[in-house]
C-alpha atoms as a PDB file:
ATOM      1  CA  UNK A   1      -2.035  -5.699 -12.338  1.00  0.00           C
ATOM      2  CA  UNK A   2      -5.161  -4.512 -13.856  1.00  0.00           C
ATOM      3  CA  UNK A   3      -8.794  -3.289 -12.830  1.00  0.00           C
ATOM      4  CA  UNK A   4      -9.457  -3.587  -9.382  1.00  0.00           C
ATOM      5  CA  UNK A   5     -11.031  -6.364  -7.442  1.00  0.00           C
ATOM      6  CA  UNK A   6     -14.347  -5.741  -7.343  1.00  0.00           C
ATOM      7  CA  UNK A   7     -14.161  -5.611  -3.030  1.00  0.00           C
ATOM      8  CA  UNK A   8     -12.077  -2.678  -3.164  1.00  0.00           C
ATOM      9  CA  UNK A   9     -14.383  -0.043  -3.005  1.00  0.00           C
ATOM     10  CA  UNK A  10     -13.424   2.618  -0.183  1.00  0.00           C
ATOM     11  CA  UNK A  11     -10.741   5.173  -1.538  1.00  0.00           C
ATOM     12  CA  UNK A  12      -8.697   6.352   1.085  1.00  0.00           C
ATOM     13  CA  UNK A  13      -6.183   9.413   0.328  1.00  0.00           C
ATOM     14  CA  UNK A  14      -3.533  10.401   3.078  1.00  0.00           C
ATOM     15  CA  UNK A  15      -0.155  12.835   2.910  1.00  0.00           C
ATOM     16  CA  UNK A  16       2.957  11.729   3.755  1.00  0.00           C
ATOM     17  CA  UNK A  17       6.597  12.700   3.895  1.00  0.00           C
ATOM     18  CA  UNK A  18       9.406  12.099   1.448  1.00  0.00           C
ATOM     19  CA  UNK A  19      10.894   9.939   3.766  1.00  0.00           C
ATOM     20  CA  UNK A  20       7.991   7.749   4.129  1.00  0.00           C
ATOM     21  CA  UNK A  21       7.260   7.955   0.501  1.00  0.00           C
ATOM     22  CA  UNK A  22      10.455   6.901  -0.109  1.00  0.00           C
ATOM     23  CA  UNK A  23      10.237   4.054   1.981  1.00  0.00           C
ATOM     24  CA  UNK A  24       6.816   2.885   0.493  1.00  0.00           C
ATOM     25  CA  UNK A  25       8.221   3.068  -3.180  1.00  0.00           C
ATOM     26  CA  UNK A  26      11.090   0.952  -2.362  1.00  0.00           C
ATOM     27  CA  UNK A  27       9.292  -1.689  -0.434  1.00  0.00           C
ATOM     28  CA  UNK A  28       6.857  -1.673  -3.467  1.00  0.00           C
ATOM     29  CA  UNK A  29       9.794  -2.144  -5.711  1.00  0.00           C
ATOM     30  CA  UNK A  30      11.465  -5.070  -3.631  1.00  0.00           C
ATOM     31  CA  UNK A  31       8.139  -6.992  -3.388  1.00  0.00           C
ATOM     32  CA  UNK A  32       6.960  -6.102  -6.792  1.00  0.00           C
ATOM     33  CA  UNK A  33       4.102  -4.871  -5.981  1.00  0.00           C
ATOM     34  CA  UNK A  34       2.084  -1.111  -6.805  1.00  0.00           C
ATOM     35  CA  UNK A  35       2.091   1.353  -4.035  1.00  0.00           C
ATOM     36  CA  UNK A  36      -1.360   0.965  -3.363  1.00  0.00           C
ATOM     37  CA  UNK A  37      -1.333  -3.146  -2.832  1.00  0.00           C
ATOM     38  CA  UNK A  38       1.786  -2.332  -0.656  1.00  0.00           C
ATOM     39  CA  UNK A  39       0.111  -0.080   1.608  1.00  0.00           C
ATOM     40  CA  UNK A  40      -2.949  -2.534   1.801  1.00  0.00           C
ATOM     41  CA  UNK A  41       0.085  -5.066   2.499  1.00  0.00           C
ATOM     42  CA  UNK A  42       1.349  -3.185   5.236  1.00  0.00           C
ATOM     43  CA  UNK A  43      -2.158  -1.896   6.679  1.00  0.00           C
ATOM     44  CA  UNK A  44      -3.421  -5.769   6.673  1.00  0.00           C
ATOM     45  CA  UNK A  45       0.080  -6.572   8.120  1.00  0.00           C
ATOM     46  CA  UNK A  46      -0.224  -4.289  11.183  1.00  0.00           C
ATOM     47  CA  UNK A  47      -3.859  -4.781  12.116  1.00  0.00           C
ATOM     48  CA  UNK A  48      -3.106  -8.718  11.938  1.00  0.00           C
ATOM     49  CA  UNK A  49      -0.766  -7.882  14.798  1.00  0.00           C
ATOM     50  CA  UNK A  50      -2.764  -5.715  16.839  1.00  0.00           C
END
């Protein structure tokens, strides 16, 4: 990991349950990946489908 890319520039803070925190920590940990790349991940993932 590191600094970040220098096209990341929008900060974007939500709330969310244990349950889906859970869920976002352990898909982070399977993929290797921080929590925020894996909710970019996911976000990019379900907008590429819609």
């Amino acid at each position: 990991m590191g600094r970040p890319s220098e096209n990341l520039t929008h900060d974007i803070k939500v709330r969310v349950d244990d349950e889906l925190n859970s869920q976002i920590e352990k898909y982070a940990v399977k993929c290797t990946l921080s929590k925020a790349a894996t909710i970019r991940e996911i976000l990019s993932s379900f907008f590429a489908q819609n």
